[in-house]
PDB file of N, CA and C in Angstrom:
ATOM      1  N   UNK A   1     110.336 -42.590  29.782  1.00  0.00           N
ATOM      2  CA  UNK A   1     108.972 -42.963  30.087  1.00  0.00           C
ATOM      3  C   UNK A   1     108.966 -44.269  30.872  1.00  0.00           C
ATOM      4  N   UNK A   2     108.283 -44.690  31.861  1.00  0.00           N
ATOM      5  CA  UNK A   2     108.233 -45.631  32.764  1.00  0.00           C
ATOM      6  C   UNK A   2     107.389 -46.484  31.987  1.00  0.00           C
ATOM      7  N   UNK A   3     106.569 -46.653  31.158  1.00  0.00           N
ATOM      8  CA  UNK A   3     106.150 -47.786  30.031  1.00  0.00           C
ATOM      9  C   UNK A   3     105.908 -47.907  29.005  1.00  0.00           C
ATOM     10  N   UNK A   4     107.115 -47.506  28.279  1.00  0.00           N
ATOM     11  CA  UNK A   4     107.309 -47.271  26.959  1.00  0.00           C
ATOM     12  C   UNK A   4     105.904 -48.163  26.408  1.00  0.00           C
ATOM     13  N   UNK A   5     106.109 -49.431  26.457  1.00  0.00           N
ATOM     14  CA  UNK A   5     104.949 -49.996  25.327  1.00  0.00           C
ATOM     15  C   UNK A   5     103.707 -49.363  25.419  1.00  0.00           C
ATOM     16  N   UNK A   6     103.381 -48.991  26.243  1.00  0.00           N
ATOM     17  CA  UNK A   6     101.918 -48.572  26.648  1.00  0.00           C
ATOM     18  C   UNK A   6     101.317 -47.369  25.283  1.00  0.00           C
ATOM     19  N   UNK A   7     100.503 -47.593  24.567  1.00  0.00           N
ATOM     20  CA  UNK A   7     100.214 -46.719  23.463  1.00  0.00           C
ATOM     21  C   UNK A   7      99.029 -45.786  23.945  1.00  0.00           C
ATOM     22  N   UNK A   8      97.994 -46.529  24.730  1.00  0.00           N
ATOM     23  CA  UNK A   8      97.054 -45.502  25.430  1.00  0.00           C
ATOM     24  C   UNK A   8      96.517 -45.668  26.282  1.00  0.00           C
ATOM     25  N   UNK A   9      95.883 -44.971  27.223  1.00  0.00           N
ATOM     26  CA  UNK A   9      95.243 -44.802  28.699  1.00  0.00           C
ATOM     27  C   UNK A   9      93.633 -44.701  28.785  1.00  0.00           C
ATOM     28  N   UNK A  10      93.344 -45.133  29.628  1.00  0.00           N
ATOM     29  CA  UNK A  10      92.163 -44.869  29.910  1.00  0.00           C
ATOM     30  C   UNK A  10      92.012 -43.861  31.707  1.00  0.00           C
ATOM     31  N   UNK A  11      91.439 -42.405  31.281  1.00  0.00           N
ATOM     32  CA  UNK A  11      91.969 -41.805  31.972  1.00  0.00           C
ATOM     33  C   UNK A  11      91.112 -41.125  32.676  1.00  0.00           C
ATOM     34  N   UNK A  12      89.274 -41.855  32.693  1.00  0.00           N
ATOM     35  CA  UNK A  12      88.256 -41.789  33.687  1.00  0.00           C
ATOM     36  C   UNK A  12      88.239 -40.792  35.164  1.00  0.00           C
ATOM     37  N   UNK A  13      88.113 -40.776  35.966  1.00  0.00           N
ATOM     38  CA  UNK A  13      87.942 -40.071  37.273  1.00  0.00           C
ATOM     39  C   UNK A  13      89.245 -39.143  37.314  1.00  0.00           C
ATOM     40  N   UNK A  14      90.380 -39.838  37.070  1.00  0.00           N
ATOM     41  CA  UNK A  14      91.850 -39.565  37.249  1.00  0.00           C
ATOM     42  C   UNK A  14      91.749 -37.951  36.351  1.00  0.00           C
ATOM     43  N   UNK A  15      91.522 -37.384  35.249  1.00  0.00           N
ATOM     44  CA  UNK A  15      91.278 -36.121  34.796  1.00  0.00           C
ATOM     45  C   UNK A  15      90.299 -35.268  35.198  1.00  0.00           C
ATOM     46  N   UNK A  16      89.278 -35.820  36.035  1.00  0.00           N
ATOM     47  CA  UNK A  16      88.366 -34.976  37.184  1.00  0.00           C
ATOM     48  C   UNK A  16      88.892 -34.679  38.084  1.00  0.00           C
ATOM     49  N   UNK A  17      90.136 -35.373  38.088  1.00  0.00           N
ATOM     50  CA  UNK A  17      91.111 -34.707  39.715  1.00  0.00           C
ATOM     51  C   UNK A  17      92.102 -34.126  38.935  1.00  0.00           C
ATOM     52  N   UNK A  18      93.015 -34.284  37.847  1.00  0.00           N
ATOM     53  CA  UNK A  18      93.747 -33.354  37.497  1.00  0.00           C
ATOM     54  C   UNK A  18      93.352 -33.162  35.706  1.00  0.00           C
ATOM     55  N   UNK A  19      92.940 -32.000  35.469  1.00  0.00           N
ATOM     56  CA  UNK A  19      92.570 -31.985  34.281  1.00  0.00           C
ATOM     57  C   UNK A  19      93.623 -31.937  33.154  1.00  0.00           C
ATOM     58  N   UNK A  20      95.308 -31.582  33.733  1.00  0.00           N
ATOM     59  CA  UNK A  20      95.991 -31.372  32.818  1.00  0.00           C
ATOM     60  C   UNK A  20      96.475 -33.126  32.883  1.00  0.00           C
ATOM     61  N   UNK A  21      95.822 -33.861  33.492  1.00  0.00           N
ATOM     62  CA  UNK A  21      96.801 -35.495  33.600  1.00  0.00           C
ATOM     63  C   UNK A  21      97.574 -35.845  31.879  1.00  0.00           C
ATOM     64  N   UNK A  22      96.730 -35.697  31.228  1.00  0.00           N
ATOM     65  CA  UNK A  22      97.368 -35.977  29.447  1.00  0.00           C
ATOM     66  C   UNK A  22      98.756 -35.318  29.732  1.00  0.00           C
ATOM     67  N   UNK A  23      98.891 -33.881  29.918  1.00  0.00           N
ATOM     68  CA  UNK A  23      99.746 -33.197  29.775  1.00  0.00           C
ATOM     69  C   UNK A  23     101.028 -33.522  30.580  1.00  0.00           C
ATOM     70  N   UNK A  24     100.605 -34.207  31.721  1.00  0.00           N
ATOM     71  CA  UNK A  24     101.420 -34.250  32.986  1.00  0.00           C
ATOM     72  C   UNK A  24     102.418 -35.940  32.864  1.00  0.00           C
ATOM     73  N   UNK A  25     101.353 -36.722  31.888  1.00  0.00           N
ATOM     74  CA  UNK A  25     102.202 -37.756  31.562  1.00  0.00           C
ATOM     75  C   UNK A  25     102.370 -37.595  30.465  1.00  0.00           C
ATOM     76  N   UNK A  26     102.159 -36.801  29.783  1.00  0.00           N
ATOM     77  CA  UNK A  26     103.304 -36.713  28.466  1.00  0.00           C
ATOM     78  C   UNK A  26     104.831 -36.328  28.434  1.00  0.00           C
ATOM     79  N   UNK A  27     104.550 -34.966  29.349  1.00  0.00           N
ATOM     80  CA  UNK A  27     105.806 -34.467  29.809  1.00  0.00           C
ATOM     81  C   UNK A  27     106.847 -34.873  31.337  1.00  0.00           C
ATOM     82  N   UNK A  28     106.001 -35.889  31.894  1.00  0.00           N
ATOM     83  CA  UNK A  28     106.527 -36.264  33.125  1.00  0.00           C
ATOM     84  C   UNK A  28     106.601 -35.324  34.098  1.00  0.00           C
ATOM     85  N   UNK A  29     105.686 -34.406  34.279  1.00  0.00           N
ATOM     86  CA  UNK A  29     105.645 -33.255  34.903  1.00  0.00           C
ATOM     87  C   UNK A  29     104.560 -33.260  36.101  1.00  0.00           C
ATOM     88  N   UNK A  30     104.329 -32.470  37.319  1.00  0.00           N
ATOM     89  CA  UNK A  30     102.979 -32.078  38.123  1.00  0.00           C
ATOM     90  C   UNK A  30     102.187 -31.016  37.727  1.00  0.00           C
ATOM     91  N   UNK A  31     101.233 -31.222  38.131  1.00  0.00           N
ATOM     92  CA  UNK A  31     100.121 -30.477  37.922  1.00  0.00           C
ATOM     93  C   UNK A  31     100.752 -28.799  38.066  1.00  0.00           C
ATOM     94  N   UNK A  32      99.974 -27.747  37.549  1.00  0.00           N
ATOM     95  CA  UNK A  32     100.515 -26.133  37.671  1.00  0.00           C
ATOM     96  C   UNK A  32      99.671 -25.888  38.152  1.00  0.00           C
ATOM     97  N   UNK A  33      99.753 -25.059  39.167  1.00  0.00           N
ATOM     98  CA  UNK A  33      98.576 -24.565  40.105  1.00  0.00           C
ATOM     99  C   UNK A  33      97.929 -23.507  39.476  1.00  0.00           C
ATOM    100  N   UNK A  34      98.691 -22.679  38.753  1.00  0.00           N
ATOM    101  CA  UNK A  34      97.980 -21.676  37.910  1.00  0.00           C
ATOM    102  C   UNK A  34      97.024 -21.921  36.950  1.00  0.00           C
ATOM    103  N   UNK A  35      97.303 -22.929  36.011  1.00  0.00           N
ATOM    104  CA  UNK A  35      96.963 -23.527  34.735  1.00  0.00           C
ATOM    105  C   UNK A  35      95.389 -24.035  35.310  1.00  0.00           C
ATOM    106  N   UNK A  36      95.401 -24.839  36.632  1.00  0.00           N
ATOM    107  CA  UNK A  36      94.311 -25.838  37.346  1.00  0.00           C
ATOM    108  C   UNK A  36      93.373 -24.165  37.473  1.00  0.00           C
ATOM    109  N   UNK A  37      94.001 -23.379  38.211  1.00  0.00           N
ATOM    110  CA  UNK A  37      93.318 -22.478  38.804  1.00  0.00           C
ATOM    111  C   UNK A  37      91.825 -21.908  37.755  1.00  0.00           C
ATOM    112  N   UNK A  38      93.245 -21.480  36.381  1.00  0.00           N
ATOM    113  CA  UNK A  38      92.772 -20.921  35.105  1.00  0.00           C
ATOM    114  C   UNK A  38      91.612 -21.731  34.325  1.00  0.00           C
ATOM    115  N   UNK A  39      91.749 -23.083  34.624  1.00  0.00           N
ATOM    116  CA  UNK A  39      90.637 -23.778  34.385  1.00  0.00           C
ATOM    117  C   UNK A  39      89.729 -24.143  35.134  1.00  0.00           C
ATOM    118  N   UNK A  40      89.554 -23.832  36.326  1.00  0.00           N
ATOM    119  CA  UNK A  40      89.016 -24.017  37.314  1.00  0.00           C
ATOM    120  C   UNK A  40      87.653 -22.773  37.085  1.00  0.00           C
ATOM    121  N   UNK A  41      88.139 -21.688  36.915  1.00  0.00           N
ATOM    122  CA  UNK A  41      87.197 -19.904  36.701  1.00  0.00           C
ATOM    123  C   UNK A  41      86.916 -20.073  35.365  1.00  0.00           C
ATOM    124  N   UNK A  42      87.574 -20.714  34.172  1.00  0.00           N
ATOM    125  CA  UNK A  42      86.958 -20.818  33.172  1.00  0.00           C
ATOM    126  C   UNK A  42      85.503 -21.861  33.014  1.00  0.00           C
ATOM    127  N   UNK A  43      86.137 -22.805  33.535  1.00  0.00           N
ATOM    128  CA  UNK A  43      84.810 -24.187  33.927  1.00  0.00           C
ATOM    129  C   UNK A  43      83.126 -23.147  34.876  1.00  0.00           C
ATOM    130  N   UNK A  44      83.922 -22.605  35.866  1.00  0.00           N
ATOM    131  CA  UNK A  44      82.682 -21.541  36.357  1.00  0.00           C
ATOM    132  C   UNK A  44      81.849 -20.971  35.326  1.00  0.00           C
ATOM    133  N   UNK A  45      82.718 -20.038  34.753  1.00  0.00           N
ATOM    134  CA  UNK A  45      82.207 -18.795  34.231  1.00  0.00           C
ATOM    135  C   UNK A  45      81.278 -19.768  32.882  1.00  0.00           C
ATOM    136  N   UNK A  46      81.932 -20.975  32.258  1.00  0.00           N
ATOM    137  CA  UNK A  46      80.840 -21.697  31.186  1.00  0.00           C
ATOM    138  C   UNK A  46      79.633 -22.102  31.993  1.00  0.00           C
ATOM    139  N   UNK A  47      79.962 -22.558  33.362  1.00  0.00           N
ATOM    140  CA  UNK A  47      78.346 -23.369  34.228  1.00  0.00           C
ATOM    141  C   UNK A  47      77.561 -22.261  34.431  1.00  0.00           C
ATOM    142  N   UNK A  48      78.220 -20.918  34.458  1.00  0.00           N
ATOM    143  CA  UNK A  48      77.181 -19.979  35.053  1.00  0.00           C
ATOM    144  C   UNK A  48      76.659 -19.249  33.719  1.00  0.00           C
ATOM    145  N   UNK A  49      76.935 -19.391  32.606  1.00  0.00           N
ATOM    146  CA  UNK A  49      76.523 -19.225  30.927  1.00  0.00           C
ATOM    147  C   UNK A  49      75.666 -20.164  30.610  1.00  0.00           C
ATOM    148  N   UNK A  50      75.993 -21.059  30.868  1.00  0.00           N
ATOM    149  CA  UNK A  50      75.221 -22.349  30.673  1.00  0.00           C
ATOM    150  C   UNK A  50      74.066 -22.619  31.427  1.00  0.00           C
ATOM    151  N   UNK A  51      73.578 -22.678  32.461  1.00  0.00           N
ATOM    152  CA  UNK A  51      73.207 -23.280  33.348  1.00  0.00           C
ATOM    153  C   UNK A  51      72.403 -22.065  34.351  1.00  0.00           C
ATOM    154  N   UNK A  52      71.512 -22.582  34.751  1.00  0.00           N
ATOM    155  CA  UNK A  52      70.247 -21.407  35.245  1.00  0.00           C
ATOM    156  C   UNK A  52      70.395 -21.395  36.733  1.00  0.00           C
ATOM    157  N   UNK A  53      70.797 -20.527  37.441  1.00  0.00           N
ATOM    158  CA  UNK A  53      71.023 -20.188  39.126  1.00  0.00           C
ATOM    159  C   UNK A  53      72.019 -20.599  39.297  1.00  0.00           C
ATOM    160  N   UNK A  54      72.402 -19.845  40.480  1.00  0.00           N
ATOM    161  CA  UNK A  54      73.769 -19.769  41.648  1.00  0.00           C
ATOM    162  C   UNK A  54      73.862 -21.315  42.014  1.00  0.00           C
ATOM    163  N   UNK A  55      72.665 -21.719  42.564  1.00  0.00           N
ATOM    164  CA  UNK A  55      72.939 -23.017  43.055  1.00  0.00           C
ATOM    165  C   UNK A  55      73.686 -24.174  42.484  1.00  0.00           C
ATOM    166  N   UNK A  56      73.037 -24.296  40.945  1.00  0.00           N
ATOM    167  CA  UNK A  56      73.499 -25.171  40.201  1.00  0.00           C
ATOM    168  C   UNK A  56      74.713 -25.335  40.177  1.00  0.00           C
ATOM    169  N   UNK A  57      75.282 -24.176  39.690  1.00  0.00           N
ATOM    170  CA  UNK A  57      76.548 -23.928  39.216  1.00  0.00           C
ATOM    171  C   UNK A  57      77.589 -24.088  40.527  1.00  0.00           C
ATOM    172  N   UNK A  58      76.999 -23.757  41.728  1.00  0.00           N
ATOM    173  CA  UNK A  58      77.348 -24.165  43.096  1.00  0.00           C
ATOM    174  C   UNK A  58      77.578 -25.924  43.412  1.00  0.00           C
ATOM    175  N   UNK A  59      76.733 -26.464  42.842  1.00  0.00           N
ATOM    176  CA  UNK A  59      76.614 -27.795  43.274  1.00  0.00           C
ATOM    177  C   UNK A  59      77.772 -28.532  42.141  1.00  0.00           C
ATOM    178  N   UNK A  60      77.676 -28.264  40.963  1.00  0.00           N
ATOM    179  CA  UNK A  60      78.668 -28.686  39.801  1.00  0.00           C
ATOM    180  C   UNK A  60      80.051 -28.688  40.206  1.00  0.00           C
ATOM    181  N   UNK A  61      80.291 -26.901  40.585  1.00  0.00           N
ATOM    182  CA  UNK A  61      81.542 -27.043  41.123  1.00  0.00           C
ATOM    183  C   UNK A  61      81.959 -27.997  42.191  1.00  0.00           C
ATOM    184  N   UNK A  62      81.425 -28.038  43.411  1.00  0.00           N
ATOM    185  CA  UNK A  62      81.515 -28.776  44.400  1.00  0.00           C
ATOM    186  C   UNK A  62      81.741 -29.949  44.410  1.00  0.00           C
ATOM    187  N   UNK A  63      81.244 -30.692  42.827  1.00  0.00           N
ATOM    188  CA  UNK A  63      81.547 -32.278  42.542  1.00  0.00           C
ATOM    189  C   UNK A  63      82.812 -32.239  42.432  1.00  0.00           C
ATOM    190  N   UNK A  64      82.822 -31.190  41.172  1.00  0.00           N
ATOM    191  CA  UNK A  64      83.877 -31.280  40.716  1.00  0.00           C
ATOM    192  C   UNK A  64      85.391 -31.307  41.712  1.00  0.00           C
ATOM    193  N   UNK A  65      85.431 -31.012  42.784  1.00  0.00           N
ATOM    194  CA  UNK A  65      86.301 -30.394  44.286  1.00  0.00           C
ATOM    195  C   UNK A  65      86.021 -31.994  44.962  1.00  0.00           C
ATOM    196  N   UNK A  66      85.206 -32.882  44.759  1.00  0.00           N
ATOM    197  CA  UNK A  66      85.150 -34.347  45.390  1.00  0.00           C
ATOM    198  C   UNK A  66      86.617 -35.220  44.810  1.00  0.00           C
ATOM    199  N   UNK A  67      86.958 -34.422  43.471  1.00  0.00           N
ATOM    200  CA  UNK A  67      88.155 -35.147  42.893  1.00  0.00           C
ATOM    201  C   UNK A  67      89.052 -34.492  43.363  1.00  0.00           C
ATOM    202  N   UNK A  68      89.535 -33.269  42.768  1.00  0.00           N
ATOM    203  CA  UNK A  68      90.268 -32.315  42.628  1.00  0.00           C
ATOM    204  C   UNK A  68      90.916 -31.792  44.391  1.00  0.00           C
ATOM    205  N   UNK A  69      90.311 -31.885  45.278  1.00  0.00           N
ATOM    206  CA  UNK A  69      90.621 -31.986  46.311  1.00  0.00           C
ATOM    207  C   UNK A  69      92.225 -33.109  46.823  1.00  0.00           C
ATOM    208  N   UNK A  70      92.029 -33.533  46.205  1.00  0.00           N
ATOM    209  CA  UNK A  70      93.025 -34.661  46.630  1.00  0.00           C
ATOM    210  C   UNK A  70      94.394 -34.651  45.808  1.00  0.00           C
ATOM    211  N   UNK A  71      94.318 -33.606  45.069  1.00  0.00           N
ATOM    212  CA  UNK A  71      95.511 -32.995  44.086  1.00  0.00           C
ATOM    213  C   UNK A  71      96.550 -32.426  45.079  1.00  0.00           C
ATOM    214  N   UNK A  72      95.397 -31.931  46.268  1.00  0.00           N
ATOM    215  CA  UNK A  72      96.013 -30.621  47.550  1.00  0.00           C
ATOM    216  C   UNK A  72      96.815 -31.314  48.424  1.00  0.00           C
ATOM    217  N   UNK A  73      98.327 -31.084  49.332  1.00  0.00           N
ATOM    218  CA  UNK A  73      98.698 -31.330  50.680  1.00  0.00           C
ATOM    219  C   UNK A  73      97.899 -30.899  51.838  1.00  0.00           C
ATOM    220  N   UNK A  74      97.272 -31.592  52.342  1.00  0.00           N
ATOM    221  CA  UNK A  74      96.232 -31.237  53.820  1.00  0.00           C
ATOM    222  C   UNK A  74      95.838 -29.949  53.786  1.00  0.00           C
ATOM    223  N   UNK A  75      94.256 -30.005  52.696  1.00  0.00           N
ATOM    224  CA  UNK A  75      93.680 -28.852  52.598  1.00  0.00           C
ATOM    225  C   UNK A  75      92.967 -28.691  53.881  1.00  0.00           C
ATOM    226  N   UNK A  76      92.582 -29.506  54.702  1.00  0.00           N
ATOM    227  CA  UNK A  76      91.630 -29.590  56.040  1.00  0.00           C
ATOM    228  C   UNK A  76      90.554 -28.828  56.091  1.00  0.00           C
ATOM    229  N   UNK A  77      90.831 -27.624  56.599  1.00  0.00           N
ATOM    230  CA  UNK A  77      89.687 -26.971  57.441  1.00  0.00           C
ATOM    231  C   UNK A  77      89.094 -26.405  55.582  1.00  0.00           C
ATOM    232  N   UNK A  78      89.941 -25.911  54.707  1.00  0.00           N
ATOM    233  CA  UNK A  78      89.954 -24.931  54.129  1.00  0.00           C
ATOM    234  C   UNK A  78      88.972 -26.191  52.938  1.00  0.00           C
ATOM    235  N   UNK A  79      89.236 -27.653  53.252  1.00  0.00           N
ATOM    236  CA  UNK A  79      88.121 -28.311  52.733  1.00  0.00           C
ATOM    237  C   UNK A  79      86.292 -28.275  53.242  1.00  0.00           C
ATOM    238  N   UNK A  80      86.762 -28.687  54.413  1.00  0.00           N
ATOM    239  CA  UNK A  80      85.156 -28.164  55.144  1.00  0.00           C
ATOM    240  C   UNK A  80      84.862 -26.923  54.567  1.00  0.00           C
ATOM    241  N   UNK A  81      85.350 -26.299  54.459  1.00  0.00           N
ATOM    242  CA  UNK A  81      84.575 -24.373  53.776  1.00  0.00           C
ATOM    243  C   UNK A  81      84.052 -24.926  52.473  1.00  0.00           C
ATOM    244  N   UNK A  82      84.918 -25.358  52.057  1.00  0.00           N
ATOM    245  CA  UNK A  82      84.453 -25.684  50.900  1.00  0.00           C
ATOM    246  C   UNK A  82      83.284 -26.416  50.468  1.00  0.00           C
ATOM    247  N   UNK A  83      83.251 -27.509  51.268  1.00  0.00           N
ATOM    248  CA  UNK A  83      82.213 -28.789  51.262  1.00  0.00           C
ATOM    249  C   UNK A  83      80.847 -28.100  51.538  1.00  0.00           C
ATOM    250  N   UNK A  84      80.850 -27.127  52.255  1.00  0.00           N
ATOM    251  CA  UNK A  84      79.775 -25.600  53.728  1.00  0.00           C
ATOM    252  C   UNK A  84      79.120 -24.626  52.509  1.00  0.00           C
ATOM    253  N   UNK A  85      79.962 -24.266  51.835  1.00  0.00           N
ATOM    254  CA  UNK A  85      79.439 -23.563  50.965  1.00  0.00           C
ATOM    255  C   UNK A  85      78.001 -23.716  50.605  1.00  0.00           C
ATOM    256  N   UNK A  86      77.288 -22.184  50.940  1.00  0.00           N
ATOM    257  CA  UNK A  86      75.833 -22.312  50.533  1.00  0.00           C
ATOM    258  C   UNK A  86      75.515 -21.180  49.456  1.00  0.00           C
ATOM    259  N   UNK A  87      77.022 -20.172  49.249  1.00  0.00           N
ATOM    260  CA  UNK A  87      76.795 -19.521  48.208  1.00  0.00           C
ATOM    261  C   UNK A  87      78.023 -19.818  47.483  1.00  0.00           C
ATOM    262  N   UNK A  88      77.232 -19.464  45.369  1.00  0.00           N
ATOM    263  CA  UNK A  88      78.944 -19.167  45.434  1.00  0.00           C
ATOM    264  C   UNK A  88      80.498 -18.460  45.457  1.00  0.00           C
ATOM    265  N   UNK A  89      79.848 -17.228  46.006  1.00  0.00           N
ATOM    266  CA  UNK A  89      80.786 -16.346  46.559  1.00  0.00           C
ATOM    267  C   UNK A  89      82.121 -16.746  48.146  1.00  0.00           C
ATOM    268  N   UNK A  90      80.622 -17.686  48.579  1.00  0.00           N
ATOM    269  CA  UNK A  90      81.868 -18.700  49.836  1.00  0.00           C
ATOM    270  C   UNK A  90      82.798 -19.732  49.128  1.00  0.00           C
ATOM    271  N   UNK A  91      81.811 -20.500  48.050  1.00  0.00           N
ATOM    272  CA  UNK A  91      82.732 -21.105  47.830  1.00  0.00           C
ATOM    273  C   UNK A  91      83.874 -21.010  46.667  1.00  0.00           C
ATOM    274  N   UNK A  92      83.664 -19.720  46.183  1.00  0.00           N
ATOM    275  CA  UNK A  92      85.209 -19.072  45.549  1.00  0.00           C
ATOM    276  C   UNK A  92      85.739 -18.566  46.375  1.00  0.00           C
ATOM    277  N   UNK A  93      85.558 -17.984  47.837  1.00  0.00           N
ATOM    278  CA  UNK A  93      86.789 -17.312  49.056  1.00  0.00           C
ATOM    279  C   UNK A  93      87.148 -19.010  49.337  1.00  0.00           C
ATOM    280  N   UNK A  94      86.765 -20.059  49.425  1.00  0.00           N
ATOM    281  CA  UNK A  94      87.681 -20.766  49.864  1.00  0.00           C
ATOM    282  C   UNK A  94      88.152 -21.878  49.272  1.00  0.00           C
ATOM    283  N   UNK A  95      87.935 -21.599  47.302  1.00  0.00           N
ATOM    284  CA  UNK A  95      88.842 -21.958  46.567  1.00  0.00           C
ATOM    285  C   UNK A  95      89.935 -21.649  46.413  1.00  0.00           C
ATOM    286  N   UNK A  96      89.660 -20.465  46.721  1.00  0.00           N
ATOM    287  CA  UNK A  96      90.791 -19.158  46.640  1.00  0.00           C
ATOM    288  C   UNK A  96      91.860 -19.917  47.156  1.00  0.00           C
ATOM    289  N   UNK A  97      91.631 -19.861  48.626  1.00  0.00           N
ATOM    290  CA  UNK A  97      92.151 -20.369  49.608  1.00  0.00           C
ATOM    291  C   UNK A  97      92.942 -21.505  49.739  1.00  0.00           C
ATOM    292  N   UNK A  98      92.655 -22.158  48.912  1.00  0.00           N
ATOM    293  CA  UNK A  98      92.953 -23.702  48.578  1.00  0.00           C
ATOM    294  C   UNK A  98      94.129 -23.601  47.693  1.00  0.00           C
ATOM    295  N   UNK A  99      94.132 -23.167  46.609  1.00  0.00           N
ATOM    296  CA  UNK A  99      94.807 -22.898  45.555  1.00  0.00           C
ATOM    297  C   UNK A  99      95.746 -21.423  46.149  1.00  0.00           C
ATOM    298  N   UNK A 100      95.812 -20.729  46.937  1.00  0.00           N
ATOM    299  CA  UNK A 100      96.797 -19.952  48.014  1.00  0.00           C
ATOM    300  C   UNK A 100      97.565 -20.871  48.758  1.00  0.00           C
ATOM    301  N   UNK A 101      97.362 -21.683  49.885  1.00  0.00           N
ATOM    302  CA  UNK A 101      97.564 -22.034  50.833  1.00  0.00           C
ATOM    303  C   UNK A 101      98.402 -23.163  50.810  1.00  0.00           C
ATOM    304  N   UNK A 102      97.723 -24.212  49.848  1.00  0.00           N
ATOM    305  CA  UNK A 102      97.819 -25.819  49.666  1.00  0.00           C
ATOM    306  C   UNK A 102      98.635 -25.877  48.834  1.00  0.00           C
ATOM    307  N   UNK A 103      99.889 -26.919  48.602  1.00  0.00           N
ATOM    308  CA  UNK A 103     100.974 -27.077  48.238  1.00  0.00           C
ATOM    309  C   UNK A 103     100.436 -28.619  47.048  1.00  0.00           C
ATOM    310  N   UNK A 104     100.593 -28.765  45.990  1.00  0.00           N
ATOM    311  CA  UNK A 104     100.109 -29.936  45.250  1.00  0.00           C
ATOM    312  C   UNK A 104     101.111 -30.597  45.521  1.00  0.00           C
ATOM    313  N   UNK A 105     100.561 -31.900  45.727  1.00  0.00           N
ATOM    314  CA  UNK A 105     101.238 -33.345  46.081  1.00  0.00           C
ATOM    315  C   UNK A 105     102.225 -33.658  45.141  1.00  0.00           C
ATOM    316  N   UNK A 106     103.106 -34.158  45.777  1.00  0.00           N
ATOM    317  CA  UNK A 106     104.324 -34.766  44.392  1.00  0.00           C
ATOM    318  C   UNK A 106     103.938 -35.899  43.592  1.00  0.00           C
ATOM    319  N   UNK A 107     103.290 -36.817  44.920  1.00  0.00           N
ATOM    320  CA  UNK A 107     102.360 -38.416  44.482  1.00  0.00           C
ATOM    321  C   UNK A 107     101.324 -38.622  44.120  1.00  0.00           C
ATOM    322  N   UNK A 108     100.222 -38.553  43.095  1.00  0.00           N
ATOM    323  CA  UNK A 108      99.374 -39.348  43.491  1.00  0.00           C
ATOM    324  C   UNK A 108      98.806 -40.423  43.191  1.00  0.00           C
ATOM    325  N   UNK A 109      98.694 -41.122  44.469  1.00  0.00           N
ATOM    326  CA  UNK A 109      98.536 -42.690  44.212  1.00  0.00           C
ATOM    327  C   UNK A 109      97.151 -42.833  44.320  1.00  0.00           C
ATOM    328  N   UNK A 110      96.082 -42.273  45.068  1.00  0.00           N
ATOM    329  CA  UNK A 110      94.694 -43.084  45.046  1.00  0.00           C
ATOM    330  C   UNK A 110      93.705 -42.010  44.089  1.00  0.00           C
ATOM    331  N   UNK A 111      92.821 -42.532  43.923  1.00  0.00           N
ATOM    332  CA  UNK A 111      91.619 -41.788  43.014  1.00  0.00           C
ATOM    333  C   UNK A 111      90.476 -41.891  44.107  1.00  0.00           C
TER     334      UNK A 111
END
């Protein structure tokens, strides 16, 4: 472990961009693209149970992608789709896409 003394974290914005972060510094490990994915359609499927219209549940996700975006190696264009999204059928083809395409960073240093 790179700081042993350290007993606990405060782990604010930093788990809006990777939700497994607990997991990832416990085990010294990166993020799983599957695992993110799997929680990614589970988080949906509760906003759209929860929560009244397409839109909403459209706009929630989309915050949520202000963090989580930056988990990705140069999502680019396949970010603009994302950001464009006016349904959310666009913007699961180009989550999809994201989580296909985009390679997760080895580093990450900024929030």
């Amino acid at each position: 472990m790179r700081f042993p003394d350290i007993t606990c974290y405060m782990m604010g914005r930093g788990v809006l961009r990777n939700p497994q972060l607990t997991e990832n510094l416990q085990k010294n490990t990166l993020p799983d693209k599957q695992k993110i994915w799997n929680f990614m359609k589970e988080l949906e499927e509760s906003y759209s149970t929860e929560l009244s219209g397409e839109t909403v549940v459209l706009f929630k996700m989309k915050e949520i992608w202000c963090y989580m975006i930056k988990l990705f190696e140069d999502p680019g264009k396949l970010s603009g789709k994302l950001k464009k999204a006016k349904r959310l059928s666009d913007y699961e083809l180009a989550a999809k896409s994201i989580f296909e395409e985009c390679q997760i960073k080895e580093q990450h240093t900024e929030l």
